[in-house]
N, C-alpha and C. Protein backbone atom coordinates (compact mmCIF):
# COMPACT_ATOMS: atom_id res chain seq x y z
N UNK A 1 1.05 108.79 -113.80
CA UNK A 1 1.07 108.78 -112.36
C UNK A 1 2.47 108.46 -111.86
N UNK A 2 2.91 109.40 -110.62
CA UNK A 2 3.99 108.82 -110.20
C UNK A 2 4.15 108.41 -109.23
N UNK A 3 5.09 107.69 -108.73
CA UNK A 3 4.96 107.25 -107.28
C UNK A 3 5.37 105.93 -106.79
N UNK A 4 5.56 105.26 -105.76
CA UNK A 4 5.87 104.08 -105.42
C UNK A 4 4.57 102.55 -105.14
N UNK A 5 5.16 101.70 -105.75
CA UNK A 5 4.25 100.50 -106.15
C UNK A 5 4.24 99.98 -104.21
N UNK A 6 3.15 99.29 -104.12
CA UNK A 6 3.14 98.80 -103.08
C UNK A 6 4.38 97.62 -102.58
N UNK A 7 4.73 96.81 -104.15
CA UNK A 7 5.92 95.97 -104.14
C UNK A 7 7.00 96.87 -103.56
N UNK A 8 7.18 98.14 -104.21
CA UNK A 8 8.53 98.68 -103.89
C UNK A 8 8.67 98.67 -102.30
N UNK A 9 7.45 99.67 -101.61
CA UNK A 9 7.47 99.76 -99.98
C UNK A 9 7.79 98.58 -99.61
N UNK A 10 7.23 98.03 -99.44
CA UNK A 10 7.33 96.33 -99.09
C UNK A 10 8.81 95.96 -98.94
N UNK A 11 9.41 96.01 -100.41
CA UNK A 11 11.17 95.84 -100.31
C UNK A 11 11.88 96.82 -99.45
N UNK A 12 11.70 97.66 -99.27
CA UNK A 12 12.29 99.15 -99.01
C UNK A 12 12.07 98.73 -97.49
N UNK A 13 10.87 98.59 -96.89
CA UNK A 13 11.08 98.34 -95.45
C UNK A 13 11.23 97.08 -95.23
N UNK A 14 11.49 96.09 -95.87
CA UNK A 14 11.94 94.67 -95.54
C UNK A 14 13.60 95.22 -95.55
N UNK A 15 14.12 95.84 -96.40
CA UNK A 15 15.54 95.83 -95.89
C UNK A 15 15.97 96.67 -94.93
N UNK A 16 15.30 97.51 -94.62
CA UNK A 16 15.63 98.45 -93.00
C UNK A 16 15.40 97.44 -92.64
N UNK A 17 14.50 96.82 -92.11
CA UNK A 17 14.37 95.36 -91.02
C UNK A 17 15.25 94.71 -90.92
N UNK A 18 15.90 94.31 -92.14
CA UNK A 18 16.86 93.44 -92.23
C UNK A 18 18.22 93.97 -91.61
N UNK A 19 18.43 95.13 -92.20
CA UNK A 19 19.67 95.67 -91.66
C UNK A 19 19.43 96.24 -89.94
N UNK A 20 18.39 96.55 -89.46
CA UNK A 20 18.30 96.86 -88.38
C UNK A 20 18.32 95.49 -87.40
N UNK A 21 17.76 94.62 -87.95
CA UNK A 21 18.01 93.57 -87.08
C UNK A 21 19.77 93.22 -87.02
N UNK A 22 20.30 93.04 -88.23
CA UNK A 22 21.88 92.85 -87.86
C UNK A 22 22.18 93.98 -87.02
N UNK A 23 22.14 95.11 -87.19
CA UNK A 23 22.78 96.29 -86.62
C UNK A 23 22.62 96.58 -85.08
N UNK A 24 21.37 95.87 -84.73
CA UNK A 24 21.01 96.59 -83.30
C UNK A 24 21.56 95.61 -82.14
N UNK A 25 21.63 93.95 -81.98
CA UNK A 25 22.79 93.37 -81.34
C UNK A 25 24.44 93.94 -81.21
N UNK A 26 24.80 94.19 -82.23
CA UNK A 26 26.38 94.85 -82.46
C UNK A 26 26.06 96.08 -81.36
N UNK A 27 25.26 97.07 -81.60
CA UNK A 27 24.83 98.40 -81.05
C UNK A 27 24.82 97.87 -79.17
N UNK A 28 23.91 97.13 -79.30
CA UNK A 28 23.51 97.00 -77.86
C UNK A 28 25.04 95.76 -77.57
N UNK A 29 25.46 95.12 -77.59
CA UNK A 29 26.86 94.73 -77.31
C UNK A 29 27.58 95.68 -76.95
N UNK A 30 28.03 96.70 -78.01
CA UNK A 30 28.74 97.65 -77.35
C UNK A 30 28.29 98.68 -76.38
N UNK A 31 27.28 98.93 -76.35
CA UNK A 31 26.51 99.72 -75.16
C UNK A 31 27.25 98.96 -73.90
N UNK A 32 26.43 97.28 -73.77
CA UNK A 32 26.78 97.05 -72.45
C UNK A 32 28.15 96.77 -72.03
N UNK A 33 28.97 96.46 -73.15
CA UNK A 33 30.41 96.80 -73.26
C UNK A 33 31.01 97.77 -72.52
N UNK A 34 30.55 99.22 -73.09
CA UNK A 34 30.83 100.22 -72.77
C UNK A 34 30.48 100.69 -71.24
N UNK A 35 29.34 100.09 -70.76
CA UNK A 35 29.09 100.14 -69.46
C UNK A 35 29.98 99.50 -68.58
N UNK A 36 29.76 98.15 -68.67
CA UNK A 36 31.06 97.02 -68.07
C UNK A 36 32.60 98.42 -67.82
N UNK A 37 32.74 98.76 -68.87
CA UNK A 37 34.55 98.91 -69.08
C UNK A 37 33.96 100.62 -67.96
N UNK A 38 33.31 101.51 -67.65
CA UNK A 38 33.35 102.55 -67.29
C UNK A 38 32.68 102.33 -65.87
N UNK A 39 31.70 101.10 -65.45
CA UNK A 39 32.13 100.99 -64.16
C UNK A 39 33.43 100.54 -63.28
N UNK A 40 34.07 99.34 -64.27
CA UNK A 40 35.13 98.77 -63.84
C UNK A 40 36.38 100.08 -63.22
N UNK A 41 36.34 100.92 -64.66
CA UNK A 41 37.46 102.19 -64.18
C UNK A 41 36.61 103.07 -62.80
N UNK A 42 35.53 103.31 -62.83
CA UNK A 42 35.18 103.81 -61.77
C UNK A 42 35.11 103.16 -60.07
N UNK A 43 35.50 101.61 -60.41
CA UNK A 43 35.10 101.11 -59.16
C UNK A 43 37.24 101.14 -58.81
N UNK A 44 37.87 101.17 -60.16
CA UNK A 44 39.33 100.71 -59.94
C UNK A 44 39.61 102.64 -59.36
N UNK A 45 39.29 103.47 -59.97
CA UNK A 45 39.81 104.83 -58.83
C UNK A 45 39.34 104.64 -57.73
N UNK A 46 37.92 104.08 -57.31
CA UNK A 46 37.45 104.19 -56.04
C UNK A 46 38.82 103.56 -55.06
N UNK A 47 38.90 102.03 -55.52
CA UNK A 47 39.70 101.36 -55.00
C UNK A 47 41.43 102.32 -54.27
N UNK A 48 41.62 102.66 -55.34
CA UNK A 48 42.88 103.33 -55.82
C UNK A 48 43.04 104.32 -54.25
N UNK A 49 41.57 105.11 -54.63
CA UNK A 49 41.29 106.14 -53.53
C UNK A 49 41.44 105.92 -52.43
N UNK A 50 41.11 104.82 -51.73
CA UNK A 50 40.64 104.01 -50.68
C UNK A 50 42.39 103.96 -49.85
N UNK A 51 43.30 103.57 -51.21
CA UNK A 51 44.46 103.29 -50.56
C UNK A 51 45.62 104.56 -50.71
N UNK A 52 45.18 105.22 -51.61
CA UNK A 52 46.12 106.62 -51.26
C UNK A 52 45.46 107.14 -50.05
N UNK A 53 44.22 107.52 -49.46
CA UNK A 53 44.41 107.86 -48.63
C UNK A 53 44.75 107.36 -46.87
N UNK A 54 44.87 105.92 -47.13
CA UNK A 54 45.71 105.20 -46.13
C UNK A 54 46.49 105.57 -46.29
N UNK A 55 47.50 104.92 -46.77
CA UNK A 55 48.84 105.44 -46.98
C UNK A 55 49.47 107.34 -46.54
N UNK A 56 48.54 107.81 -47.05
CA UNK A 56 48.77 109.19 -46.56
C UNK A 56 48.33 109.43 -45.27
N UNK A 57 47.56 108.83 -44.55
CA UNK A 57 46.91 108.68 -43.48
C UNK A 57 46.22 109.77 -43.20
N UNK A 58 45.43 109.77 -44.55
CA UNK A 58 44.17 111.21 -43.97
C UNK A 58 43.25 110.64 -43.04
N UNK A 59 43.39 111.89 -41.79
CA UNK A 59 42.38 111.58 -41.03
C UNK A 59 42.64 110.66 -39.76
N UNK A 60 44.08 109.96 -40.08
CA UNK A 60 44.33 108.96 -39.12
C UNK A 60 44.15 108.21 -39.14
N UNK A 61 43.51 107.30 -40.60
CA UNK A 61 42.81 106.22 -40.47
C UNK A 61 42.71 105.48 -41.40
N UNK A 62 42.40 103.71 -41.69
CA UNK A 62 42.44 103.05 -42.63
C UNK A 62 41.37 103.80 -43.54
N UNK A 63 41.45 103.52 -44.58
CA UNK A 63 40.39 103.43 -46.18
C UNK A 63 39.91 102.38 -46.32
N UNK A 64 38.48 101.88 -46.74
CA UNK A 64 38.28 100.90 -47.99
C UNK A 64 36.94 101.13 -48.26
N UNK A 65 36.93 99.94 -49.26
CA UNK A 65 35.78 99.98 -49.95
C UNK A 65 34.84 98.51 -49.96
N UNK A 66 33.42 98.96 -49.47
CA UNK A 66 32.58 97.97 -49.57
C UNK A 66 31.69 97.68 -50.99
N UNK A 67 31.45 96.90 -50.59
CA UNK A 67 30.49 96.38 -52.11
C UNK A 67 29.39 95.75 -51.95
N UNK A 68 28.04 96.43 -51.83
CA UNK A 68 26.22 95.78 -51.80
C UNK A 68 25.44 95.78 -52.67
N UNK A 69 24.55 95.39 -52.98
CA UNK A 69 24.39 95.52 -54.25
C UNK A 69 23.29 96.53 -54.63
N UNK A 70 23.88 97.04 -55.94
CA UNK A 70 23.43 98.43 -56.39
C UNK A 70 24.10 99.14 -56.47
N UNK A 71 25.21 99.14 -54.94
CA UNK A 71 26.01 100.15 -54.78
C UNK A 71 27.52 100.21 -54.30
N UNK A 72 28.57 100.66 -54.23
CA UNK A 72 29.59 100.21 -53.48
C UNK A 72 29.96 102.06 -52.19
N UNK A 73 30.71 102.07 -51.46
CA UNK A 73 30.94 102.55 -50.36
C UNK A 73 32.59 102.87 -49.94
N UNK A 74 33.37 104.13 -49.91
CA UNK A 74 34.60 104.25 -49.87
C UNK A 74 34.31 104.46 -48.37
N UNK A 75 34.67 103.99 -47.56
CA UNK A 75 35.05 104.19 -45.93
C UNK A 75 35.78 104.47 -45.43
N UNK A 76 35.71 104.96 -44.22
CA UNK A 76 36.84 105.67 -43.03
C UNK A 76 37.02 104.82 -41.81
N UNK A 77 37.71 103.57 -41.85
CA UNK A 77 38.04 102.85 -40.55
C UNK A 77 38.88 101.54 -41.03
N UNK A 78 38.78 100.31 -39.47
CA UNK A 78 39.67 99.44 -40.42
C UNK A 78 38.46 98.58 -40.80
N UNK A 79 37.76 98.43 -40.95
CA UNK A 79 36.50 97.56 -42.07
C UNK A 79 35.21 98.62 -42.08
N UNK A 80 34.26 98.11 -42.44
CA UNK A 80 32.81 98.74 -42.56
C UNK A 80 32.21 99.12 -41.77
N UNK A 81 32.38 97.51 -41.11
CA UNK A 81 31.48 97.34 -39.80
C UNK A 81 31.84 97.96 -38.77
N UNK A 82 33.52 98.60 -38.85
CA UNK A 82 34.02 99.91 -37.70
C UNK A 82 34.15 100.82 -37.83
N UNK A 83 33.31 101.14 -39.34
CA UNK A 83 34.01 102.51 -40.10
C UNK A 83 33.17 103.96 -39.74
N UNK A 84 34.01 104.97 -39.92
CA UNK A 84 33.26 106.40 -39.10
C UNK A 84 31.84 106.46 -40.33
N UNK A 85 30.72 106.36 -39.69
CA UNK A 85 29.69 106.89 -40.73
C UNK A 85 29.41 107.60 -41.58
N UNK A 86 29.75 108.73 -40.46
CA UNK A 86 29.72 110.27 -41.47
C UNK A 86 30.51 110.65 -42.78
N UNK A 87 31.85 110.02 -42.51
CA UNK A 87 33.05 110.18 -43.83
C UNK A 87 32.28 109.18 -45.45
N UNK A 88 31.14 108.23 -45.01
CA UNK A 88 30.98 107.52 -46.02
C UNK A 88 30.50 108.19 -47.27
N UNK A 89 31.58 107.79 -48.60
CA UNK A 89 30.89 107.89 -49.79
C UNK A 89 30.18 106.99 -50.40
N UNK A 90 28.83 107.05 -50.75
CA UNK A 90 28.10 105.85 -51.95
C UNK A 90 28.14 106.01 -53.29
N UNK A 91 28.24 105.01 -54.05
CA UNK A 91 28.21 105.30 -55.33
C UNK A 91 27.51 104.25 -56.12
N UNK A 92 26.87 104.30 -56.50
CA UNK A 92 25.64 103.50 -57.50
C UNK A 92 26.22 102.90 -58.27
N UNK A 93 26.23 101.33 -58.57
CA UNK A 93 26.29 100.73 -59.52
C UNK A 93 25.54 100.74 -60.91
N UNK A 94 25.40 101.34 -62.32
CA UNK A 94 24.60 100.68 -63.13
C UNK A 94 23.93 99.56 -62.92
N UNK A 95 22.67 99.96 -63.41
CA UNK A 95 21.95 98.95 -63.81
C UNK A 95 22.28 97.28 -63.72
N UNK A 96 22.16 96.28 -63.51
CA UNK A 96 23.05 94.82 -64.23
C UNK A 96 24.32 94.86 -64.22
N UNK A 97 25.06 95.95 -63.61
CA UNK A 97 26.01 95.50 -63.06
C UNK A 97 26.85 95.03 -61.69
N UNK A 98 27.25 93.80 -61.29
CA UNK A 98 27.36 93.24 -59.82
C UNK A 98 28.94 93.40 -60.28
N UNK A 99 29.18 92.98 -58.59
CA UNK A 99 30.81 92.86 -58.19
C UNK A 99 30.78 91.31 -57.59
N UNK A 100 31.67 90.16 -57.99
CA UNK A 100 31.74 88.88 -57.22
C UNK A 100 33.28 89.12 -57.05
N UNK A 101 33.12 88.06 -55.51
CA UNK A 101 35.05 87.34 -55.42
C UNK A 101 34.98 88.20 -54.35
N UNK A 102 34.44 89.61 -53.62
CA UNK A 102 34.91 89.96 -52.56
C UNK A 102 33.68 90.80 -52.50
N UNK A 103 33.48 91.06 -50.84
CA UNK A 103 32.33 92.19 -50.51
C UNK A 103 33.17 93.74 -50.03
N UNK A 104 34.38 93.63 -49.28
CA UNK A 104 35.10 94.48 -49.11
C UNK A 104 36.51 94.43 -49.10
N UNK A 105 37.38 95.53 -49.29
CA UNK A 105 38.56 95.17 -49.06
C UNK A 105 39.25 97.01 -48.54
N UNK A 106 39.86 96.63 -47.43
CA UNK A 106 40.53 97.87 -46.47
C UNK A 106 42.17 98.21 -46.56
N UNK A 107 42.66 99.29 -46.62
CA UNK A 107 43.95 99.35 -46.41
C UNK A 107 43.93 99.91 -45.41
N UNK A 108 45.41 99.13 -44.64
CA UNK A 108 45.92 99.91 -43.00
C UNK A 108 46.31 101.26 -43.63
N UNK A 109 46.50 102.30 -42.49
CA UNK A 109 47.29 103.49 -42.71
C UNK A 109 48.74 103.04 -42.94
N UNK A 110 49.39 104.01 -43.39
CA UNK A 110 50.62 104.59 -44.01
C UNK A 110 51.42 103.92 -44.80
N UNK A 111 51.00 102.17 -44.56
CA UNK A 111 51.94 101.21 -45.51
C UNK A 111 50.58 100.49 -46.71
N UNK A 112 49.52 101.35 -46.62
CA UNK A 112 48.25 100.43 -47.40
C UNK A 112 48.11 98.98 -47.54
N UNK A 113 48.61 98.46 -46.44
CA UNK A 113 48.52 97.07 -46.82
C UNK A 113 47.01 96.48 -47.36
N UNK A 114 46.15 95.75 -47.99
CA UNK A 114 45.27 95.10 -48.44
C UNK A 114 44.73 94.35 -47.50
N UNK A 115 43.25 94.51 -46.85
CA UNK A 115 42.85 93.04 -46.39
C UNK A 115 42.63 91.74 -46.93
N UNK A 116 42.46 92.18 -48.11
CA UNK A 116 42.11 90.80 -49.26
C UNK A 116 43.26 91.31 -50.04
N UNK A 117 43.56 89.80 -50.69
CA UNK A 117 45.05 89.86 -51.54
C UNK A 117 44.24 88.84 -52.56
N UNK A 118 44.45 89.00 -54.10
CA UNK A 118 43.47 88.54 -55.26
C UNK A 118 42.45 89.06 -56.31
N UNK A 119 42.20 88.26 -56.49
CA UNK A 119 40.75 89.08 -58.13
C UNK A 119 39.67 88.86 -57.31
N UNK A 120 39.01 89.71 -57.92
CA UNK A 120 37.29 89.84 -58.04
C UNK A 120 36.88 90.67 -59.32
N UNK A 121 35.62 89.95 -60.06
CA UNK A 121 35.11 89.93 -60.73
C UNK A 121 33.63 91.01 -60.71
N UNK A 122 33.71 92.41 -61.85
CA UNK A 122 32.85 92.98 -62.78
C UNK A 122 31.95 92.90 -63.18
N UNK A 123 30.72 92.28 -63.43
CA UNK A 123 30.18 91.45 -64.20
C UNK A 123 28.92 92.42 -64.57
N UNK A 124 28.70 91.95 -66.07
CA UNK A 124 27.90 92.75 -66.81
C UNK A 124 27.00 91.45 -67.90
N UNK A 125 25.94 90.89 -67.33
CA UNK A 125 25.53 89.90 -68.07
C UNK A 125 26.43 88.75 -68.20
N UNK A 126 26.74 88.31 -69.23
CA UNK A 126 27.67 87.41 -69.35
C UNK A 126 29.37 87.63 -69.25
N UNK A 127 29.38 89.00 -69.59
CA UNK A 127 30.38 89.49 -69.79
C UNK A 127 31.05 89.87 -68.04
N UNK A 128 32.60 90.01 -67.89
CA UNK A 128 32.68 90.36 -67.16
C UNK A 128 34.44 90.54 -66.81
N UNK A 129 34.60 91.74 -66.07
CA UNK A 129 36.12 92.47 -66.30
C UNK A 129 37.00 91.94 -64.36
N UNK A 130 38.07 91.65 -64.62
CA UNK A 130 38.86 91.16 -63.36
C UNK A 130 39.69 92.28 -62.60
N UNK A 131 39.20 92.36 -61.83
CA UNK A 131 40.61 93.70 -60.89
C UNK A 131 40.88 92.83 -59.91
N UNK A 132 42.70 92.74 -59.82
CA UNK A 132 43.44 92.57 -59.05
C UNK A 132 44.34 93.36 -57.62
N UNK A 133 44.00 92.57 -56.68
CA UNK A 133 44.88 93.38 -55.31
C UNK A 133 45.96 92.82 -54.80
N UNK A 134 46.97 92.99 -55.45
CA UNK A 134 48.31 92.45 -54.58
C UNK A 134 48.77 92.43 -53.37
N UNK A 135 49.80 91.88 -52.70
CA UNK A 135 49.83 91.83 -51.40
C UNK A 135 50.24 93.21 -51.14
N UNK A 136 51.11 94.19 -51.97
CA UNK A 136 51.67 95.45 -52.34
C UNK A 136 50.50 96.57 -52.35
N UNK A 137 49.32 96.05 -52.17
CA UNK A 137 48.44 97.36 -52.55
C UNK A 137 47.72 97.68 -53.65
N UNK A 138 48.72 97.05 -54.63
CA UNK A 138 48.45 97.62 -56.01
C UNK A 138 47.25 97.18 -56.70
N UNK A 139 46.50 98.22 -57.26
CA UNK A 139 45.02 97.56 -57.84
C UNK A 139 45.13 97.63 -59.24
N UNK A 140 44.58 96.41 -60.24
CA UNK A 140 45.14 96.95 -61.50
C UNK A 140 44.08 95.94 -62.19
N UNK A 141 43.46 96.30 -63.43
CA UNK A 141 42.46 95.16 -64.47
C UNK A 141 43.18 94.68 -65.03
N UNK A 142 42.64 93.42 -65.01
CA UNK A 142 43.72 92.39 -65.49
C UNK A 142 43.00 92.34 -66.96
């Protein structure tokens, strides 16, 4: 007769278990890793966006960007709460991922100045990525 002993199965799927249990934390780490780092770049062009087109003064008018949760908002005015409706873009946050340290931040036309000057914080569970706004405009992950 040939074939496998019930001992053997037994070993054989005790070590998939074994190795799947090490393997699938590492796996899911980098998943939410990978999430964290591809909203962060997506919320840092939004940002980016917000102030090239101040500066260029499309439209005539300040840029920025709000932040609620779920979702964040590129705008057309000088804050939210004055901003043209119709021009608004939304964009969905992932899952578990929030924004702390600021709800919005606007650039004037043609010199982009910043309403908020400082970090705010990414956050993905425990984990969590820093973008900076200088008094200059400049947005950058720290």
């Amino acid at each position: 007769m040939r074939g496998f002993t019930l001992v053997e199965l037994i070993v054989v799927i005790g070590a998939a278990i074994l190795i799947a249990a090490f393997t699938m934390p590492v796996g899911f780490r980098f998943f939410q890793t990978q999430r964290l780092d591809e909203a962060t770049m997506n919320i840092l062009w939004t940002i980016r966006r917000a102030n090239n087109q101040a500066i260029s003064q499309k439209n005539d008018r300040a840029y920025g960007v709000k932040f609620l949760p779920g979702l964040y908002t590129l705008f057309q005015g000088d804050s939210y709460a004055l901003r043209v409706l119709s021009y608004d873009e939304n964009f969905d946050l992932p899952v578990g991922i929030s924004v702390t340290g600021i709800d919005e931040v606007s650039f004037s036309k043609l010199n982009g100045t910043p309403s908020f000057i400082g970090a705010f914080s990414v956050n993905s569970g425990s984990d969590s990525q820093s973008v900076n706004v200088n008094v200059y405009g400049k947005i950058e992950k720290e």
